[in-house]
PDB file of N, CA and C in Angstrom:
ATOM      1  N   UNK A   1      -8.435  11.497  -5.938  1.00  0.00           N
ATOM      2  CA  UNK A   1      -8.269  10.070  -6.156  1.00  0.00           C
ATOM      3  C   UNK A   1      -9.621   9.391  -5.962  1.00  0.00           C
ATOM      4  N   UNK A   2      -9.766   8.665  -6.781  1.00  0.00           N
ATOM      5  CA  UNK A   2     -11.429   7.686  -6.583  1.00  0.00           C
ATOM      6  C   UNK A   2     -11.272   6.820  -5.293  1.00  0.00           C
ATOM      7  N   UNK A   3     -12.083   6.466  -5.024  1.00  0.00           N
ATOM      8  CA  UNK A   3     -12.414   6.033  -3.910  1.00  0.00           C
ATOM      9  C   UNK A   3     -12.282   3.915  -4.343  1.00  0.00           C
ATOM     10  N   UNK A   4     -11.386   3.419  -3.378  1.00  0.00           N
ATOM     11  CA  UNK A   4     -11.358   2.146  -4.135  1.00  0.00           C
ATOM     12  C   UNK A   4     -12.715   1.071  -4.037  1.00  0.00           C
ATOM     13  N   UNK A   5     -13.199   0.473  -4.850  1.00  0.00           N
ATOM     14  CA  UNK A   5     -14.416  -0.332  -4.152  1.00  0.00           C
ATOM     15  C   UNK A   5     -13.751  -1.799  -3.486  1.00  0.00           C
ATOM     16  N   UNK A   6     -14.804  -1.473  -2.415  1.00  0.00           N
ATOM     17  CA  UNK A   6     -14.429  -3.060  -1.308  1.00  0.00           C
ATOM     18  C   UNK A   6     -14.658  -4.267  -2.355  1.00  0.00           C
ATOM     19  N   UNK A   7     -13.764  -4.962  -2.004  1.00  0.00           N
ATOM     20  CA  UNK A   7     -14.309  -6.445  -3.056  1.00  0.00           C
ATOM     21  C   UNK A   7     -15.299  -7.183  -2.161  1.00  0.00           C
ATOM     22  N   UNK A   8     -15.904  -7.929  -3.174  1.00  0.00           N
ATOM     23  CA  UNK A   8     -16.910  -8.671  -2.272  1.00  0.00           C
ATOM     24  C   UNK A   8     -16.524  -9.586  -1.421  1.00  0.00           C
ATOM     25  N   UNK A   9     -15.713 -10.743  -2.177  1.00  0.00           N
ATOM     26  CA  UNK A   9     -15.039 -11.636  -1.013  1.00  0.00           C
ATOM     27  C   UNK A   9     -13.630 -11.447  -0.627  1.00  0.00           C
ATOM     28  N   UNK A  10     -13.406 -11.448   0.742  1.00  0.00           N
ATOM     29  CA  UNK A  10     -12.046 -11.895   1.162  1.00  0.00           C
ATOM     30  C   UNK A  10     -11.251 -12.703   0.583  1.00  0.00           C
ATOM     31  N   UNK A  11      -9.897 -12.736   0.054  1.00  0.00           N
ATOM     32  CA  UNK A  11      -9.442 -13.854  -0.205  1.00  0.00           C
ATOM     33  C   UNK A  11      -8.326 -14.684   0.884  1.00  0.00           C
ATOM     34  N   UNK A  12      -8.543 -15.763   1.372  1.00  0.00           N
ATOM     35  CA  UNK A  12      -8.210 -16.634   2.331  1.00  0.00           C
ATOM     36  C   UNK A  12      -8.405 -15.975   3.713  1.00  0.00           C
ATOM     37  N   UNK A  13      -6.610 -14.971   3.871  1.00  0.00           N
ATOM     38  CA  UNK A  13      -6.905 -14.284   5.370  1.00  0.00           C
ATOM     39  C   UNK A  13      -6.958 -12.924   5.529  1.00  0.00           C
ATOM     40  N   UNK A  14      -7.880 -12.614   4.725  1.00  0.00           N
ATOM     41  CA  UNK A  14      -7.605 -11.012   4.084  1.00  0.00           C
ATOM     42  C   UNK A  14      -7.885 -10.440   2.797  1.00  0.00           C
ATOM     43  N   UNK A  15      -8.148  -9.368   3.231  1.00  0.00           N
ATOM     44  CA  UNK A  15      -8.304  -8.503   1.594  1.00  0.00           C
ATOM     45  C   UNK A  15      -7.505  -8.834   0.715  1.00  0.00           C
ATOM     46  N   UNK A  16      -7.503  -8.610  -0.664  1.00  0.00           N
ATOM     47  CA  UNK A  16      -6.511  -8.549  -1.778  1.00  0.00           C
ATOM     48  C   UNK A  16      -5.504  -7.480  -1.210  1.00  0.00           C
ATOM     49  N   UNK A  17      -4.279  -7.629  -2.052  1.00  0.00           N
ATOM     50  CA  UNK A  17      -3.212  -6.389  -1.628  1.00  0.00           C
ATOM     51  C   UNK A  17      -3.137  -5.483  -2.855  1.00  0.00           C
ATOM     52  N   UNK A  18      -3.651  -5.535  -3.653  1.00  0.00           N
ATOM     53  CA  UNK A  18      -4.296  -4.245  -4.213  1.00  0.00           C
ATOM     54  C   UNK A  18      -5.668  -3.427  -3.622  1.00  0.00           C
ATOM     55  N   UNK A  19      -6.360  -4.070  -2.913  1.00  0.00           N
ATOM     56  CA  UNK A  19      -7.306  -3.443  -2.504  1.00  0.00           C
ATOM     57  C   UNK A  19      -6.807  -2.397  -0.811  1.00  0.00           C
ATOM     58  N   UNK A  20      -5.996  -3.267  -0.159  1.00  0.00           N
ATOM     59  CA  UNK A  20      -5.304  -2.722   0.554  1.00  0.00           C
ATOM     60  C   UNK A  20      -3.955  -1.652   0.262  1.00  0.00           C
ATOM     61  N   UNK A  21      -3.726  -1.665  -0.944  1.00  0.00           N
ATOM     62  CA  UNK A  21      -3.027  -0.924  -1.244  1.00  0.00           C
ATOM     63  C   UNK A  21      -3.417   0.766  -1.803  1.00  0.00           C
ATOM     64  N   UNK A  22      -4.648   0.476  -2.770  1.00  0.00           N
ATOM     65  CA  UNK A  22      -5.432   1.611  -2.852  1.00  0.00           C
ATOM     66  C   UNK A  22      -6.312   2.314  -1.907  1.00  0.00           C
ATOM     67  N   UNK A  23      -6.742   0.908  -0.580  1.00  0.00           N
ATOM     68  CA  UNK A  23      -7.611   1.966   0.219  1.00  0.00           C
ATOM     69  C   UNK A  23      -6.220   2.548   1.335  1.00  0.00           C
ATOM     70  N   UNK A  24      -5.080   1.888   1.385  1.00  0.00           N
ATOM     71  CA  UNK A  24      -4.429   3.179   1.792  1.00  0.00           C
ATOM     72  C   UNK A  24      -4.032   3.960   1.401  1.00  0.00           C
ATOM     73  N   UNK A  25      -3.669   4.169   0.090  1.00  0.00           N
ATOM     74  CA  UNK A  25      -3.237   5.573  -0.863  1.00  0.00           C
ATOM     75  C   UNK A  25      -4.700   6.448  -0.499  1.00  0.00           C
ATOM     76  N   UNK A  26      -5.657   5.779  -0.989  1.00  0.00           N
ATOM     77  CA  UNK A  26      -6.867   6.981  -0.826  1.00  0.00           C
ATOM     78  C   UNK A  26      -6.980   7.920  -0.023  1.00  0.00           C
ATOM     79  N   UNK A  27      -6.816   6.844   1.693  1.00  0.00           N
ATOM     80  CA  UNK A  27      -6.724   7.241   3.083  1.00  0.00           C
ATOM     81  C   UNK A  27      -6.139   8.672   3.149  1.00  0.00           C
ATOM     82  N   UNK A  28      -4.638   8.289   2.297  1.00  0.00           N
ATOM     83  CA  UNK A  28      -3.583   9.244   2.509  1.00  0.00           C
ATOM     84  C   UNK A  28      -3.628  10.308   2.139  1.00  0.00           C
ATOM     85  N   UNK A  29      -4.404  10.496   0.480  1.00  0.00           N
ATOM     86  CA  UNK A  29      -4.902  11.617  -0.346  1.00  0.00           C
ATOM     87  C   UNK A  29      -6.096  12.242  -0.006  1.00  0.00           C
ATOM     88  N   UNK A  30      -6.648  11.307   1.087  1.00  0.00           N
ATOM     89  CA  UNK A  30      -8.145  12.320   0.723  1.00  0.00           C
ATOM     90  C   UNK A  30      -8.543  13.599   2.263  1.00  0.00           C
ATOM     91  N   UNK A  31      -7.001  12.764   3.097  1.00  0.00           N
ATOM     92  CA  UNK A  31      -7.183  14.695   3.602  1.00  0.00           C
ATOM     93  C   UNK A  31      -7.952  14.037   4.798  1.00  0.00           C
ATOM     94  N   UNK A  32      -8.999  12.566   4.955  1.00  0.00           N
ATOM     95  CA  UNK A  32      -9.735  12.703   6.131  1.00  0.00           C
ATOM     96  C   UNK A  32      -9.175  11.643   7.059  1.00  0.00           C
ATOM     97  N   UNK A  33      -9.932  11.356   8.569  1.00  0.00           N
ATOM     98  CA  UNK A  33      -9.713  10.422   9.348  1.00  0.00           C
ATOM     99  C   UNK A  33      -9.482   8.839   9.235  1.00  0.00           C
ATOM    100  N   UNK A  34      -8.888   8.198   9.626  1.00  0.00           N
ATOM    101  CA  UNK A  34      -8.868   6.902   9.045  1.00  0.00           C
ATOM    102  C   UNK A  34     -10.014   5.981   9.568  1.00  0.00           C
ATOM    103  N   UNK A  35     -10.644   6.790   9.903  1.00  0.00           N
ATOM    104  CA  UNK A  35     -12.108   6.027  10.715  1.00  0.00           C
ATOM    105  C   UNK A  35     -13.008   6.629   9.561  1.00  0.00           C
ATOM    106  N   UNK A  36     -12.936   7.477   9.313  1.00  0.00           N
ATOM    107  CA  UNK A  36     -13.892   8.139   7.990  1.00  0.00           C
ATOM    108  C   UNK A  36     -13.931   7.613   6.890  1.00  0.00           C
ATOM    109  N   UNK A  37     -12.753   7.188   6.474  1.00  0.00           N
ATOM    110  CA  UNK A  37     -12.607   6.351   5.360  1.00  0.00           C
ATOM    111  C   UNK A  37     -12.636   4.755   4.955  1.00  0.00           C
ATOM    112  N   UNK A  38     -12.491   4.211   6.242  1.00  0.00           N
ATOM    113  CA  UNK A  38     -12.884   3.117   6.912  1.00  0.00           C
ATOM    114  C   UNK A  38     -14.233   3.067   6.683  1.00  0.00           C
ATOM    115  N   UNK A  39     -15.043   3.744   7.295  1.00  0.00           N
ATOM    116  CA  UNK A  39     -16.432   3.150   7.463  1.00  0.00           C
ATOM    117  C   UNK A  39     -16.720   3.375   5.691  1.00  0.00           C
ATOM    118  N   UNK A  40     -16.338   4.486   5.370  1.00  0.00           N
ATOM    119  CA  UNK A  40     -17.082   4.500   3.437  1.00  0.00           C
ATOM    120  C   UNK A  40     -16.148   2.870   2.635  1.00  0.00           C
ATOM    121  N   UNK A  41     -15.138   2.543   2.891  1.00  0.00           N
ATOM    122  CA  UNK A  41     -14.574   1.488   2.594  1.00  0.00           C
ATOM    123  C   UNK A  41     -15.308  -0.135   3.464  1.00  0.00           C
ATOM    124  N   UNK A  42     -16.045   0.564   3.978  1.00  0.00           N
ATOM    125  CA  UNK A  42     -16.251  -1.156   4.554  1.00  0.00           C
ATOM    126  C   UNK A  42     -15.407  -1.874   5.701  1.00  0.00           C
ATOM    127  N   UNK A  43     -14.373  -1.045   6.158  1.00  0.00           N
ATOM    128  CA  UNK A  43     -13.320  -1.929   6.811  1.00  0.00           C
ATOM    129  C   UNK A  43     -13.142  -1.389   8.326  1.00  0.00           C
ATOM    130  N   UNK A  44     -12.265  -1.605   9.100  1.00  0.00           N
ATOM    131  CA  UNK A  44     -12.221  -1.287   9.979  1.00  0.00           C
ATOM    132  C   UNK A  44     -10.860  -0.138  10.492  1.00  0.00           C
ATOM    133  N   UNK A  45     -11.375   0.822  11.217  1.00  0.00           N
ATOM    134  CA  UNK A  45      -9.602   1.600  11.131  1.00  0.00           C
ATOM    135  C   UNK A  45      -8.471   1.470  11.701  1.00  0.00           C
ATOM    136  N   UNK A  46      -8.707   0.122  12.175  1.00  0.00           N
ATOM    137  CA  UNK A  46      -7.604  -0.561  12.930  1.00  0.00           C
ATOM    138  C   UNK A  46      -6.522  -1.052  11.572  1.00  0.00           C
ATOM    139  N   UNK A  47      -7.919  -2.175  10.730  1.00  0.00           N
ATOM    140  CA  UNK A  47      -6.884  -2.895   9.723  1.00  0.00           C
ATOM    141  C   UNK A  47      -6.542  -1.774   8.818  1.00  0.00           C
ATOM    142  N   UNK A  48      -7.249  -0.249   8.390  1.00  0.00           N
ATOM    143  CA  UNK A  48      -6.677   0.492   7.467  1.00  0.00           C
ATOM    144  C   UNK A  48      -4.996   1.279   8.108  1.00  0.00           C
ATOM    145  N   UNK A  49      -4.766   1.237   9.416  1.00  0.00           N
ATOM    146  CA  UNK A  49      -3.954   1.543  10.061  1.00  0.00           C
ATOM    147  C   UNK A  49      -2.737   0.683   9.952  1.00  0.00           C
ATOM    148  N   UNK A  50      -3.010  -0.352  10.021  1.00  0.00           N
ATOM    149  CA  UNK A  50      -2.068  -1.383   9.837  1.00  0.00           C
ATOM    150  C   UNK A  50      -1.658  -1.993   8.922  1.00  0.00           C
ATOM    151  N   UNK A  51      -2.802  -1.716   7.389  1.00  0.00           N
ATOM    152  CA  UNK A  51      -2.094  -1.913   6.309  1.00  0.00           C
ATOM    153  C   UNK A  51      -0.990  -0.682   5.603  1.00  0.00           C
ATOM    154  N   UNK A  52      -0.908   0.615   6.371  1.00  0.00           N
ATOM    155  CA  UNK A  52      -0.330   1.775   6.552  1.00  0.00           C
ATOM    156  C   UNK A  52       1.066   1.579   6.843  1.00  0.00           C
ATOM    157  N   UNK A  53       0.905   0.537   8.410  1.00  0.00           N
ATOM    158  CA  UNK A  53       1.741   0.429   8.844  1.00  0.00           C
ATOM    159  C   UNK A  53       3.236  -0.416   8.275  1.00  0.00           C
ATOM    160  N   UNK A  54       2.451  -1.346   7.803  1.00  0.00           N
ATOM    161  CA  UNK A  54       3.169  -2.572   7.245  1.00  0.00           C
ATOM    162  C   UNK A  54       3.877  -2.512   5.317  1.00  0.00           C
ATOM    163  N   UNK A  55       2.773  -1.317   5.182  1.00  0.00           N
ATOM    164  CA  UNK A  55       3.404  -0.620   3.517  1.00  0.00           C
ATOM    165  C   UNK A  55       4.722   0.029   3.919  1.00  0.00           C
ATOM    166  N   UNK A  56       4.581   0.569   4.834  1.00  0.00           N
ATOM    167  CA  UNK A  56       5.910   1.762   5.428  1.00  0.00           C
ATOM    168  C   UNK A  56       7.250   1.034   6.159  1.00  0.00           C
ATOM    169  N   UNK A  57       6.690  -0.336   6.601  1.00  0.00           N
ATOM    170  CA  UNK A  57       7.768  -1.430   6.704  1.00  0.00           C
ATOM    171  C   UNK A  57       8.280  -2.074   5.521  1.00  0.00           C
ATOM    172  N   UNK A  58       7.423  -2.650   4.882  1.00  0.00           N
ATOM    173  CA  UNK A  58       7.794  -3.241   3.331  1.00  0.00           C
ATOM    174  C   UNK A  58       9.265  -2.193   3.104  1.00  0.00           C
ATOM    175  N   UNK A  59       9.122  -1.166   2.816  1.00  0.00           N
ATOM    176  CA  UNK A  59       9.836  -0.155   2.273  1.00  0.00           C
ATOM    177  C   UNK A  59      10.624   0.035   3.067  1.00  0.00           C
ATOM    178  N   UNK A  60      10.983  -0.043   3.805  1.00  0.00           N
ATOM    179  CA  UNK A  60      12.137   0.504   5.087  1.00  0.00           C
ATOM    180  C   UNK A  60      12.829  -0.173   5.049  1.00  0.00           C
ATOM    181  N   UNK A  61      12.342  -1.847   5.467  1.00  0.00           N
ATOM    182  CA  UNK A  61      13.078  -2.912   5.863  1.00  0.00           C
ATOM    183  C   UNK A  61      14.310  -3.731   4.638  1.00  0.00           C
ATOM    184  N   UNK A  62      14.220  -3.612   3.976  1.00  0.00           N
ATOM    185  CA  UNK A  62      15.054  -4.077   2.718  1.00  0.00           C
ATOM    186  C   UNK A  62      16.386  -2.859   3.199  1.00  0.00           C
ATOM    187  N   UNK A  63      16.280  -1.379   3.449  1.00  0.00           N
ATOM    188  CA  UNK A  63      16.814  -0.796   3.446  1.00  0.00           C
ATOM    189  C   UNK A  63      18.062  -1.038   4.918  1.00  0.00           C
ATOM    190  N   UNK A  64      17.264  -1.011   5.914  1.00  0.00           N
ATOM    191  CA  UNK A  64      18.334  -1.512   6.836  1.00  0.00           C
ATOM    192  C   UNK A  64      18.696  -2.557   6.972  1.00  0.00           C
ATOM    193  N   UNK A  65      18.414  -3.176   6.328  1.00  0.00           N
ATOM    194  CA  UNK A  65      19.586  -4.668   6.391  1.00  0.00           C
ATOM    195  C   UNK A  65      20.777  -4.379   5.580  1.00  0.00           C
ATOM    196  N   UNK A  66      20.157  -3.620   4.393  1.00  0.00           N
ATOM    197  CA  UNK A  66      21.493  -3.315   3.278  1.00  0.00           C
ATOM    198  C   UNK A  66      22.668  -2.288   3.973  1.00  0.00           C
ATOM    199  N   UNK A  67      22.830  -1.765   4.968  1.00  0.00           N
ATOM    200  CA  UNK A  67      23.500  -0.897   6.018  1.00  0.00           C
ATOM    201  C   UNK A  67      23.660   0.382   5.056  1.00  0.00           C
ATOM    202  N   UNK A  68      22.998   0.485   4.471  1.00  0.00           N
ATOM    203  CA  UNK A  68      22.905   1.853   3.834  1.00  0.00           C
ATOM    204  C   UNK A  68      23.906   3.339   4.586  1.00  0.00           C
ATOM    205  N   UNK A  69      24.698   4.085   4.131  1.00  0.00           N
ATOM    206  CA  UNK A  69      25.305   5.013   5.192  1.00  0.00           C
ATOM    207  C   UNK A  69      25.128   6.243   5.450  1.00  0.00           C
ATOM    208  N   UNK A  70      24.724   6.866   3.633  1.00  0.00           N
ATOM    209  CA  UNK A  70      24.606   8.111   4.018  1.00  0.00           C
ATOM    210  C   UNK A  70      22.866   8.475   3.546  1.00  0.00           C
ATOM    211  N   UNK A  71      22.744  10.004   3.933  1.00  0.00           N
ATOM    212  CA  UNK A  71      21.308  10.043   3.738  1.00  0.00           C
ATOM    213  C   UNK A  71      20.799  10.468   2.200  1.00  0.00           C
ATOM    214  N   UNK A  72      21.733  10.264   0.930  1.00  0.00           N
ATOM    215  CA  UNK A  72      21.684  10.698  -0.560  1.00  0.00           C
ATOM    216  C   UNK A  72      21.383   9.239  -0.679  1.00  0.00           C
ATOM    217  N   UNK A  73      22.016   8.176  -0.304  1.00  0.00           N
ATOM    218  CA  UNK A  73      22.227   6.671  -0.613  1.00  0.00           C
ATOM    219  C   UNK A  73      20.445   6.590  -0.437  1.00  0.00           C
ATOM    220  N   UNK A  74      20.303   6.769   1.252  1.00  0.00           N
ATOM    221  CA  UNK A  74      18.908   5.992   1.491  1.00  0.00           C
ATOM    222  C   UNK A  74      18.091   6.926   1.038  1.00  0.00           C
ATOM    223  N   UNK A  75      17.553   8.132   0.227  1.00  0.00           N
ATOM    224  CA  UNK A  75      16.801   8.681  -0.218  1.00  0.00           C
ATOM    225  C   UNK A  75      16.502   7.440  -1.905  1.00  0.00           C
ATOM    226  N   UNK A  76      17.850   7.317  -2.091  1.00  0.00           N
ATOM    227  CA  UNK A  76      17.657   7.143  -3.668  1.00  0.00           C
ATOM    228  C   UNK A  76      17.608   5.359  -3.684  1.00  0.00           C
ATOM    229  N   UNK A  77      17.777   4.841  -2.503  1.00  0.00           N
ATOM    230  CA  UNK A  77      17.110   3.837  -2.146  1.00  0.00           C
ATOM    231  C   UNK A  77      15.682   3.462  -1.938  1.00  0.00           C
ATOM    232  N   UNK A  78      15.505   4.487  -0.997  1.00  0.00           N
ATOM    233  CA  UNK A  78      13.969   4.377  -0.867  1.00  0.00           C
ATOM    234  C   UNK A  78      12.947   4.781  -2.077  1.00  0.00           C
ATOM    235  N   UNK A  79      13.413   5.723  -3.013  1.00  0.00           N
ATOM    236  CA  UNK A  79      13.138   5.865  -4.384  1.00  0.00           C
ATOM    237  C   UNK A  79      12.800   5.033  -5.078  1.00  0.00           C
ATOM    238  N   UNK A  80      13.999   3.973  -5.153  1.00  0.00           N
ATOM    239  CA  UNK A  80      14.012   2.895  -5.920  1.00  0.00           C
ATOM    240  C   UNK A  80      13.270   1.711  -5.751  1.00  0.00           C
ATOM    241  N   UNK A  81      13.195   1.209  -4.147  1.00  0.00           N
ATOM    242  CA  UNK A  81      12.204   0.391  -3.351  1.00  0.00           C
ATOM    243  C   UNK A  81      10.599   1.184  -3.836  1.00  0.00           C
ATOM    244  N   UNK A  82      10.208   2.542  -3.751  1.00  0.00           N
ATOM    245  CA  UNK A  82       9.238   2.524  -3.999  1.00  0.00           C
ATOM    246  C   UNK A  82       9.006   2.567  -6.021  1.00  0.00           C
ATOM    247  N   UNK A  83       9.402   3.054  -6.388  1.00  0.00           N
ATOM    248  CA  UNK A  83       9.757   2.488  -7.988  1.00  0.00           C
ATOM    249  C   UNK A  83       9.332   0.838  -8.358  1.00  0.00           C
ATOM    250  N   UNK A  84       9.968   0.335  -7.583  1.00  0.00           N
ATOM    251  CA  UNK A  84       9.934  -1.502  -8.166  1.00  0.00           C
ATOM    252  C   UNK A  84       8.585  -2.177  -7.665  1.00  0.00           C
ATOM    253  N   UNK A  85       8.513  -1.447  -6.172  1.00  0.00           N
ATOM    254  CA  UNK A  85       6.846  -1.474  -5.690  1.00  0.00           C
ATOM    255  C   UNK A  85       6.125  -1.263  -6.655  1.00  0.00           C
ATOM    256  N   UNK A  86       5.989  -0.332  -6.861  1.00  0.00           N
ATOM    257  CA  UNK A  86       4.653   0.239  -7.863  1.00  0.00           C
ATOM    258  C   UNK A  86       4.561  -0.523  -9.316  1.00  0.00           C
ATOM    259  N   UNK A  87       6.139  -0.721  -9.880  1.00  0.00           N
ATOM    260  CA  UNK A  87       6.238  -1.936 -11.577  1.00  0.00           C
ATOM    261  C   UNK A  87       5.456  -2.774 -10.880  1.00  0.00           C
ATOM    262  N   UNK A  88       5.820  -3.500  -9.809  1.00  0.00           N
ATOM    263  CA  UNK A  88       5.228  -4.688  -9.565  1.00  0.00           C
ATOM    264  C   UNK A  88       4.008  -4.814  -9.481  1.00  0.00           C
ATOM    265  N   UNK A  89       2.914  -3.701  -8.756  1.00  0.00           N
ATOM    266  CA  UNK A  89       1.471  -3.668  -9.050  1.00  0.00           C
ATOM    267  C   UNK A  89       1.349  -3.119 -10.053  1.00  0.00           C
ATOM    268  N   UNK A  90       1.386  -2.489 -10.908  1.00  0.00           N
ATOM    269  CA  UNK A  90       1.207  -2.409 -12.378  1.00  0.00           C
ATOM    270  C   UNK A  90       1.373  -3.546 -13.164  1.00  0.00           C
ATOM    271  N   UNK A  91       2.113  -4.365 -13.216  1.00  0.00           N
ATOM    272  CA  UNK A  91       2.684  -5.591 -13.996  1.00  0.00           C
ATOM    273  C   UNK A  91       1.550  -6.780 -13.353  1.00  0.00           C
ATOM    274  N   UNK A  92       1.039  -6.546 -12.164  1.00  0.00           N
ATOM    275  CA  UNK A  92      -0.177  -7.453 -11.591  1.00  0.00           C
ATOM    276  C   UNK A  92      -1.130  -7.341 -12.019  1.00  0.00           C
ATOM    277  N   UNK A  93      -1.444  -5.913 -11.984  1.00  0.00           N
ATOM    278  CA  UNK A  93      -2.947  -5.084 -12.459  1.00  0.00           C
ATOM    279  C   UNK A  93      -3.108  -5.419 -14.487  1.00  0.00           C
ATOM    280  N   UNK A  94      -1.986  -5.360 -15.063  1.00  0.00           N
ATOM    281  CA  UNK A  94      -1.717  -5.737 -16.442  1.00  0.00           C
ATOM    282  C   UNK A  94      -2.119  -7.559 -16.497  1.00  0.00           C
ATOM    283  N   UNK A  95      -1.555  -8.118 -15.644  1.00  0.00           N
ATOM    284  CA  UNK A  95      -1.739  -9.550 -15.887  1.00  0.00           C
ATOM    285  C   UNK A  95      -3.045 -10.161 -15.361  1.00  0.00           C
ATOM    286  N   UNK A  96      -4.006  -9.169 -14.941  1.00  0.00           N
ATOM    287  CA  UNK A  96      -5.572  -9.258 -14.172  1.00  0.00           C
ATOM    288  C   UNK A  96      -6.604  -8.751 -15.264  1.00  0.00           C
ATOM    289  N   UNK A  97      -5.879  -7.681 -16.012  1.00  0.00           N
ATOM    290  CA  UNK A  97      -6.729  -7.075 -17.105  1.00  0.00           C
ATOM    291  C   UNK A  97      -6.739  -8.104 -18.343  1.00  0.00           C
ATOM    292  N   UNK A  98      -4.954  -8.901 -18.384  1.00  0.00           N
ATOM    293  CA  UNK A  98      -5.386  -9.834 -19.738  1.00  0.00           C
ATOM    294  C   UNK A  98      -5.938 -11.275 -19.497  1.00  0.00           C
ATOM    295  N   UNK A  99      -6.576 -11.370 -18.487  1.00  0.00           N
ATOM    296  CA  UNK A  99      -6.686 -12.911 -18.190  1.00  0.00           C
ATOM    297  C   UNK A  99      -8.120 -13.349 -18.583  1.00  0.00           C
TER     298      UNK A  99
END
């Protein structure tokens, strides 16, 4: 996986959430420390930790509220949560490329 480039500016209180989104996929694929990848990203491995953290909530949390019961249900739930995730940055990344 390429390595994502840091954007130059912050926007308001924080990175973009595509940029946080690819430097944690990278994190995840590239096998090294999150301090390692941190420092080649520019960031710190606290916030690459915690944008980790909070992707893995995104995805969870929709799920237990819905009282989901068995474990075929929440597999093909969590499937689907990550499915509509990903349209949705694609359909962002599409509306950034035609602007």
């Amino acid at each position: 996986m390429e390595r994502p480039l840091s954007p130059a500016i912050k926007k308001g209180n924080g990175y973009p959430r595509e940029f946080r989104e690819e430097a944690v996929r990278y994190w995840l694929n590239s096998g090294k420390k999150a301090s390692a990848v941190a420092v080649e990203l520019g960031v710190s491995g606290w916030s690459l930790n915690r944008w980790h953290k909070e992707m893995e909530q995104e995805v969870r949390e929709p799920i237990h509220t819905a009282g989901v019961a068995s474990n075929g249900e929440l597999s093909s739930s969590l499937n689907a949560l990550e499915l509509a995730k990903e349209n949705g940055r694609l359909r962002r990344e599409v509306e950034a490329l035609t602007r």
